[in-house]
Protein backbone atom coordinates (compact mmCIF):
# COMPACT_ATOMS: atom_id res chain seq x y z
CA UNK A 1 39.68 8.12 9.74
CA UNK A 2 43.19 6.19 9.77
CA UNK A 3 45.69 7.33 12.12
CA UNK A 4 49.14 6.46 12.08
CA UNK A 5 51.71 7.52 14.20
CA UNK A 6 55.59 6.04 14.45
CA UNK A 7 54.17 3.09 12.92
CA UNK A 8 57.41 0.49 12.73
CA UNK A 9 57.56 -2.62 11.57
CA UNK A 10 61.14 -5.08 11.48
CA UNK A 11 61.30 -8.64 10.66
CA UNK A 12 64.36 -9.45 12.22
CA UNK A 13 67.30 -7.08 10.85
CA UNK A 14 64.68 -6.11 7.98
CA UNK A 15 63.30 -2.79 8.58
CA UNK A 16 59.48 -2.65 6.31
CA UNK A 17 58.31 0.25 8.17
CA UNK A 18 59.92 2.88 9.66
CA UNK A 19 57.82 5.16 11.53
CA UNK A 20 55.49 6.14 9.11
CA UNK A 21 53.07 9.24 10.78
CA UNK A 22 50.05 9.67 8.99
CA UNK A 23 46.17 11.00 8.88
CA UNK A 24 43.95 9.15 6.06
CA UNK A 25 40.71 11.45 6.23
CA UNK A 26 37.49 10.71 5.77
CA UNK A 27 35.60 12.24 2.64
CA UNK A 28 38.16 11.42 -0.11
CA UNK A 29 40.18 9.01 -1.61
CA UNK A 30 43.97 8.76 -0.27
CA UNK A 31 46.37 6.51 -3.11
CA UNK A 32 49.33 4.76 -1.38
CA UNK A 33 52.03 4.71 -4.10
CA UNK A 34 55.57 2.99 -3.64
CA UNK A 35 58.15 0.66 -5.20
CA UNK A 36 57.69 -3.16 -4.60
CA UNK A 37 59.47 -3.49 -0.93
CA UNK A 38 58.36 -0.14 0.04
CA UNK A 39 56.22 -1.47 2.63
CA UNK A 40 52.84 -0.77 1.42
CA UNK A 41 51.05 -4.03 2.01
CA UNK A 42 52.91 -4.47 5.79
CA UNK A 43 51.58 -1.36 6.55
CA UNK A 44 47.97 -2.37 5.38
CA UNK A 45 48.37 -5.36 7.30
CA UNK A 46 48.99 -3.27 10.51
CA UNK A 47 46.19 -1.23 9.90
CA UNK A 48 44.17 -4.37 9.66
CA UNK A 49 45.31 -6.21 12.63
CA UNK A 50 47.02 -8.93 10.34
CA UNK A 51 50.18 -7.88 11.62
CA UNK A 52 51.43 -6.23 14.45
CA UNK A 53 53.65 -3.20 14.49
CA UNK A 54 56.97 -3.46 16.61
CA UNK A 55 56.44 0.54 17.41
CA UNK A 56 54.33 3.37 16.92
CA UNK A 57 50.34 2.70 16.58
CA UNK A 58 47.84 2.35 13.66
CA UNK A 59 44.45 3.40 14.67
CA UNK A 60 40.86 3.12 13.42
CA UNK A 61 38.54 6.37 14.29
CA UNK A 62 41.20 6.53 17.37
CA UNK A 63 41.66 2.87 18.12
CA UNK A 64 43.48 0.11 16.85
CA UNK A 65 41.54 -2.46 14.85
CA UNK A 66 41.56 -5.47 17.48
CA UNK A 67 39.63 -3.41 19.82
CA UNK A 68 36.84 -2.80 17.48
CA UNK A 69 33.50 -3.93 18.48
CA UNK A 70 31.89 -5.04 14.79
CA UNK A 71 35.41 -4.91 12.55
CA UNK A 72 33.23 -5.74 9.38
CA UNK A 73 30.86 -2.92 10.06
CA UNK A 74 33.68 -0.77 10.65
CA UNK A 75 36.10 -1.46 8.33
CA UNK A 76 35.92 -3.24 4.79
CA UNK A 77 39.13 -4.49 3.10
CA UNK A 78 40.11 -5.79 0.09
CA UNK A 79 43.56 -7.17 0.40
CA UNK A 80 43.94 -11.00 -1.42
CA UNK A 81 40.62 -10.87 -3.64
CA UNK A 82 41.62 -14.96 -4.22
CA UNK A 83 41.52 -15.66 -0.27
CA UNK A 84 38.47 -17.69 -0.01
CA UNK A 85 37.42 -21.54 -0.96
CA UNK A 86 37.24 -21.88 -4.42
CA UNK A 87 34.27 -24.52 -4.29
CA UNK A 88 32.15 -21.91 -2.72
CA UNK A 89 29.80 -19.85 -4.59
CA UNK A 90 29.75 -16.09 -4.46
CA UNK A 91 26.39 -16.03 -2.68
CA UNK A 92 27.78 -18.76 -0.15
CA UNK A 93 31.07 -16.73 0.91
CA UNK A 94 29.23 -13.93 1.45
CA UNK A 95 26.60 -16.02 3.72
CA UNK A 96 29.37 -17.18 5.87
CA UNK A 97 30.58 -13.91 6.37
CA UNK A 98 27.76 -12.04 6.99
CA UNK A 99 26.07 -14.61 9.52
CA UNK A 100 29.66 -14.83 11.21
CA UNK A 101 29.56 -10.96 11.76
CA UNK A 102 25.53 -10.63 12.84
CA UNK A 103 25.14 -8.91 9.16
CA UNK A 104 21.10 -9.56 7.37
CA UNK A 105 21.84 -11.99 5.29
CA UNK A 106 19.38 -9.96 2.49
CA UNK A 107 22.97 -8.00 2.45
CA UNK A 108 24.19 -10.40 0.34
CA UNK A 109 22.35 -9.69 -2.82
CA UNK A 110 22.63 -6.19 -2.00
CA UNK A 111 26.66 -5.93 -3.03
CA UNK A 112 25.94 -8.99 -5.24
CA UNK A 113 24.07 -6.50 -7.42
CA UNK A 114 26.12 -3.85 -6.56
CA UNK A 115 29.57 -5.34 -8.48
CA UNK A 116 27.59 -6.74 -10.74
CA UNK A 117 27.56 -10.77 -10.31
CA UNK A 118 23.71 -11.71 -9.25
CA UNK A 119 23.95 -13.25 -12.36
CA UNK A 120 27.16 -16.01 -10.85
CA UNK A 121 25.72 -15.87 -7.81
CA UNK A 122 25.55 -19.81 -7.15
CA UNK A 123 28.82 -19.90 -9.39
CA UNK A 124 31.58 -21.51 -7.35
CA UNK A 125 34.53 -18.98 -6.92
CA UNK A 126 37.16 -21.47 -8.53
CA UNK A 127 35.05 -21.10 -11.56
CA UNK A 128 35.82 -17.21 -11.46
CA UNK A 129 38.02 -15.07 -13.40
CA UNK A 130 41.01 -13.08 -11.57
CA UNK A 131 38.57 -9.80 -12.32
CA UNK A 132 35.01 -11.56 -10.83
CA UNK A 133 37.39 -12.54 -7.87
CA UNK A 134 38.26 -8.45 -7.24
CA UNK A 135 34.91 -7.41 -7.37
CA UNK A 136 33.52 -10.29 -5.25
CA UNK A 137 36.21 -9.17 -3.21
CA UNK A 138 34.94 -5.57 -3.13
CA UNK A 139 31.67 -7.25 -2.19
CA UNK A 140 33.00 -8.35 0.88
CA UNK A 141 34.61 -5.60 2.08
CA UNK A 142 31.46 -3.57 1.33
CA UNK A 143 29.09 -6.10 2.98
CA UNK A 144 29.30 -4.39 6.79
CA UNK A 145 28.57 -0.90 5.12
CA UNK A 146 32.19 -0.26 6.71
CA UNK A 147 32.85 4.17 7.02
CA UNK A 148 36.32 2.86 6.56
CA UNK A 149 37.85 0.66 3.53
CA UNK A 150 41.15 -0.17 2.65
CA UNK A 151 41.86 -2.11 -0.96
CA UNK A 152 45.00 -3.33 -2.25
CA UNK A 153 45.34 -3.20 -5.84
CA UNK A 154 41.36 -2.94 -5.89
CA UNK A 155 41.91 -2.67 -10.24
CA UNK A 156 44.03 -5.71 -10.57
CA UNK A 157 42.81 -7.83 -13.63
CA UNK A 158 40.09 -5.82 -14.05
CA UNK A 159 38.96 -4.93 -17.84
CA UNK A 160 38.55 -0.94 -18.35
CA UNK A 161 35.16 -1.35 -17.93
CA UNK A 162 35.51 -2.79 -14.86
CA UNK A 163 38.61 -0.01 -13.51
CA UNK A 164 35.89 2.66 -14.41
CA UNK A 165 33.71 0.65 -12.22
CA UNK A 166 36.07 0.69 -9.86
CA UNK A 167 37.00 4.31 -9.46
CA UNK A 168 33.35 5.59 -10.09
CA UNK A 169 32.65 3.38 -7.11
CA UNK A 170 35.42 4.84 -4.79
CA UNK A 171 34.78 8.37 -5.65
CA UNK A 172 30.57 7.77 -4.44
CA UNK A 173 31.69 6.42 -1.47
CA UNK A 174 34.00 8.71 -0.57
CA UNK A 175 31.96 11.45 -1.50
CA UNK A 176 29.57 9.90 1.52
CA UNK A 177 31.89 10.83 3.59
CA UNK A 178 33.64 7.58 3.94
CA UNK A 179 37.47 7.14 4.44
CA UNK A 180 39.30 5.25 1.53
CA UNK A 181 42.94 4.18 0.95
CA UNK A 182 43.88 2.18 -1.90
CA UNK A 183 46.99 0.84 -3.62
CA UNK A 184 47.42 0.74 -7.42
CA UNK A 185 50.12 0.17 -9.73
CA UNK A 186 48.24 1.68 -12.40
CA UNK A 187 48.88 5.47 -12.16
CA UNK A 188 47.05 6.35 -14.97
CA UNK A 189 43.93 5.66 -13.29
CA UNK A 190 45.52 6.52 -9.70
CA UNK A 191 45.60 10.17 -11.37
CA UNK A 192 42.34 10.25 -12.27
CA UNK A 193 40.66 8.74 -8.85
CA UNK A 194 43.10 9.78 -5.89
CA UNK A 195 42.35 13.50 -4.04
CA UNK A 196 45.29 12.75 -1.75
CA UNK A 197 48.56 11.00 -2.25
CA UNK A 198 50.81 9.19 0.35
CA UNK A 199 53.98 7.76 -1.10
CA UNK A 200 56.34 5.52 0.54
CA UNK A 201 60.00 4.00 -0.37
CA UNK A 202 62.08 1.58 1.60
CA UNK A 203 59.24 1.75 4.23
CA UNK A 204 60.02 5.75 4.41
CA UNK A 205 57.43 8.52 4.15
CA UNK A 206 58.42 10.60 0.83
CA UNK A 207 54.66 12.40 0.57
CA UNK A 208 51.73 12.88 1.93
CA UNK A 209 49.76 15.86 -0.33
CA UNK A 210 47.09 16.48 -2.30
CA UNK A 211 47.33 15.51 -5.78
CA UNK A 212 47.02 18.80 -7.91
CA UNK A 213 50.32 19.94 -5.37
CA UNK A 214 52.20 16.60 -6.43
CA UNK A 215 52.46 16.83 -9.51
CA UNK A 216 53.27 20.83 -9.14
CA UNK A 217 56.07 19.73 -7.39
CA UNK A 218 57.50 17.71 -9.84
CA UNK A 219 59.09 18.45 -13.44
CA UNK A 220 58.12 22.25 -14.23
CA UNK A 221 54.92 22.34 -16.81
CA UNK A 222 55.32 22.75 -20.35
CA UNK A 223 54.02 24.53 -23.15
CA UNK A 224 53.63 22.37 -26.69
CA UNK A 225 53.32 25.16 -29.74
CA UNK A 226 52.11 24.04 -33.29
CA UNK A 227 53.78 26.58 -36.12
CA UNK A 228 53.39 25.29 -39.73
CA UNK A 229 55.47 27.34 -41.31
CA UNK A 230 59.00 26.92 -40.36
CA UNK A 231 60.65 30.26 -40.79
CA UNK A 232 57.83 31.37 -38.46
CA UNK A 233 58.89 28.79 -35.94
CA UNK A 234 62.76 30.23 -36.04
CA UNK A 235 61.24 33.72 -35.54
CA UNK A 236 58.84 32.62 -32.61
CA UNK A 237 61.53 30.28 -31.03
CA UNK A 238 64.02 33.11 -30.77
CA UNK A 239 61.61 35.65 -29.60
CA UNK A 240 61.19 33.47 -27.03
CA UNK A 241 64.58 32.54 -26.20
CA UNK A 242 65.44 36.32 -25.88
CA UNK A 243 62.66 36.94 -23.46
CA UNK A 244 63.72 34.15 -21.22
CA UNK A 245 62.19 31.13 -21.84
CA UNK A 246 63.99 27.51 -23.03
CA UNK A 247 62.55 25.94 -26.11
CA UNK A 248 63.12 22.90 -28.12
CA UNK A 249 62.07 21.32 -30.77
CA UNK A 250 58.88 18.80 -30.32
CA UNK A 251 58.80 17.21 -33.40
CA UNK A 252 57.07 17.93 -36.30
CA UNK A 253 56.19 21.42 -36.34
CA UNK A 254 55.82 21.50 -32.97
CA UNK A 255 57.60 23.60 -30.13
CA UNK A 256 58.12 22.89 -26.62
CA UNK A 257 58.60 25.78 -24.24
CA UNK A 258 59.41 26.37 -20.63
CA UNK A 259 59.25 28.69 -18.58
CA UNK A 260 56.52 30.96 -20.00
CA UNK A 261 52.47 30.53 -19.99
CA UNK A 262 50.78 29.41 -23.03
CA UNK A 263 49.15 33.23 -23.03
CA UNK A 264 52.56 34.69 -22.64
CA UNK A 265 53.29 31.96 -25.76
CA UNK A 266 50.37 33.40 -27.47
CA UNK A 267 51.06 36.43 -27.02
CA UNK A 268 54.53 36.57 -28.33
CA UNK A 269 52.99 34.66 -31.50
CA UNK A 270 50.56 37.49 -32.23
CA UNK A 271 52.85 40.22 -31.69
CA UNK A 272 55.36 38.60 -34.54
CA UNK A 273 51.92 37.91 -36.66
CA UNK A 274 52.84 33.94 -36.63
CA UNK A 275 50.23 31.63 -36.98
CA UNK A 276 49.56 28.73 -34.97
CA UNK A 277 47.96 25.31 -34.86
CA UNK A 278 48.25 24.59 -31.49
CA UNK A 279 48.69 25.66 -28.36
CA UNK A 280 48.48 23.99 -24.80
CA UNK A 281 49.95 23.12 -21.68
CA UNK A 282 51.10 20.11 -20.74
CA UNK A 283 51.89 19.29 -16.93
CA UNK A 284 54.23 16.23 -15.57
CA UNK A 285 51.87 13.37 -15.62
CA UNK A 286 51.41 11.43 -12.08
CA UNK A 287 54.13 8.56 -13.59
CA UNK A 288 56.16 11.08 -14.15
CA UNK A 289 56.29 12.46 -10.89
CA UNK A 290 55.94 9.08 -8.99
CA UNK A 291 59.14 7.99 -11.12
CA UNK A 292 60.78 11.32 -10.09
CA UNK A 293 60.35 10.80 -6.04
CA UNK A 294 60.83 7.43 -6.04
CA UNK A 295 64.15 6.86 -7.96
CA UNK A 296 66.51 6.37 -5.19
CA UNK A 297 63.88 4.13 -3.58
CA UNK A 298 63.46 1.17 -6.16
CA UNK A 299 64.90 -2.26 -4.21
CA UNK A 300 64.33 -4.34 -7.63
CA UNK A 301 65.27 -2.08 -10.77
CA UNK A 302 65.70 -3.50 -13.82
CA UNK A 303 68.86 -2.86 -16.31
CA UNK A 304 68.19 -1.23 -19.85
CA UNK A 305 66.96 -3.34 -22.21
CA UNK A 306 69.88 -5.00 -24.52
């Protein structure tokens, strides 16, 4: 577990991090969402001992990461997957690190196999692609069998193999009970891996829920309608009107409606004797939502396109 509480950081009259209070539990995977600025990878860095907090505490099963006995074993991180010496092979970074931290070195071709590069083992590491450089990175941070791992941007120039990898990998572990908290730009997959979300902005808390009750939060569900025939899409569009709901068009033959089920929708088709082609619901997608929080808290927005 990762406990933060009034965690602060200021570089000079810069404030990154401004109290952030938080509990990263074990047994499922947390996503840390913000704009660029928001402070996401300071307050990694505090978590990790790489920086140090100017108030509040960041602790590590209830203490802070310096006074850990075996860090490796405890905690695996991913945070700069290109942060080793490129003349090194795979197999020889991971030697250094696991004789440095009292680790069997048979470890090694244990998460060698396990992100898939026994076969670059003796490769050297300059040699490697941006997406063989994540997952040796992943390799490292797995190599102490940490309960606790933190990865920034753990999908980053990864092929979709590789982010299916990725989150199949993060979902096991945390399904061992482990504690994970991850980064990602890439909310697509975020949606699909993350149980619990903690979003930041201008080094501000702006959530800390579960996923399903994020995106209920945001823009109100909709239901998408396909009526072929387009005097029964008048008729069904002002039944529905009159009973409350808003509708517009969707394109094609399509409707979009809000503020009524897709049974209610259903229902109100049958009743008129309109047939359909489709019928479903379609909630706000996690972009949608992150975009919705986070507008006020962009540093570095970009104008409209020209």
């Amino acid at each position: 577990m990762i406990t933060l509480r009034g965690l602060t950081k200021r570089y000079g009259d810069t404030l990154a991090v401004d109290g952030l209070t938080l509990d990263i539990e074990a047994g499922r995977v947390t996503g840390f969402l913000g704009p660029n600025g928001a402070g996401k990878s300071t307050t990694m860095r505090m978590i990790l001992g790489l920086d140090h907090p100017t108030g509040g505490t960041a602790l590590i099963d209830g203490r802070p990461y310096a006074a850990l006995r075996h860090p490796v074993r405890e905690v695996g991180a991913l945070l700069d997957a290109k942060a080793l010496h490129p003349a090194r092979s795979a197999r020889g970074h991971l030697t250094a690190q696991a004789r440095s931290n009292g680790i069997a070195v048979s470890r090694v071709d244990e998460v060698l196999e396990l992100v898939g590069l026994m076969s670059v083992a003796r490769k050297r590491a300059g040699e490697f692609s941006l997406g063989m450089y994540q997952r040796l990175g992943v390799a490292g941070a797995l190599l102490g069998d940490p309960g606790v791992l933190v990865f920034d941007e753990p999908v980053n120039g990864l092929d979709p193999d590789g982010v299916r990898w990725v989150r199949e990998l993060v979902r096991s572990l945390a399904a061992e009970g482990r504690t994970l908290f991850l980064s990602s730009h890439l909310m697509s997959e975020m949606q699909l891996t993350a149980d619990q979300l903690v979003v930041v902005g201008r080094g501000k808390l702006l959530a800390d829920t579960a996923m399903p009750e994020f995106l209920a939060g945001s823009s109100p569900t909709a239901v998408r309608v396909g009526v072929p025939n387009a005097e029964d899409r008048r008729a069904l569009a002002g039944q529905l009107v009159r009973n409350g709901a808003e509708v517009e068009p969707g394109g094609g033959t399509e409707l979009v409606v809000r503020g009524r089920t897709a049974g209610e929708v259903g229902d109100a088709a049958h009743a008129l004797g309109v047939r359909l082609h489709e019928l479903r619901t379609v909630s706000a997608s996690l972009e949608q939502a992150y975009m919705e929080l986070t507008a006020e808290s962009v540093e570095y927005g970009a104008g409209a396109a020209a």
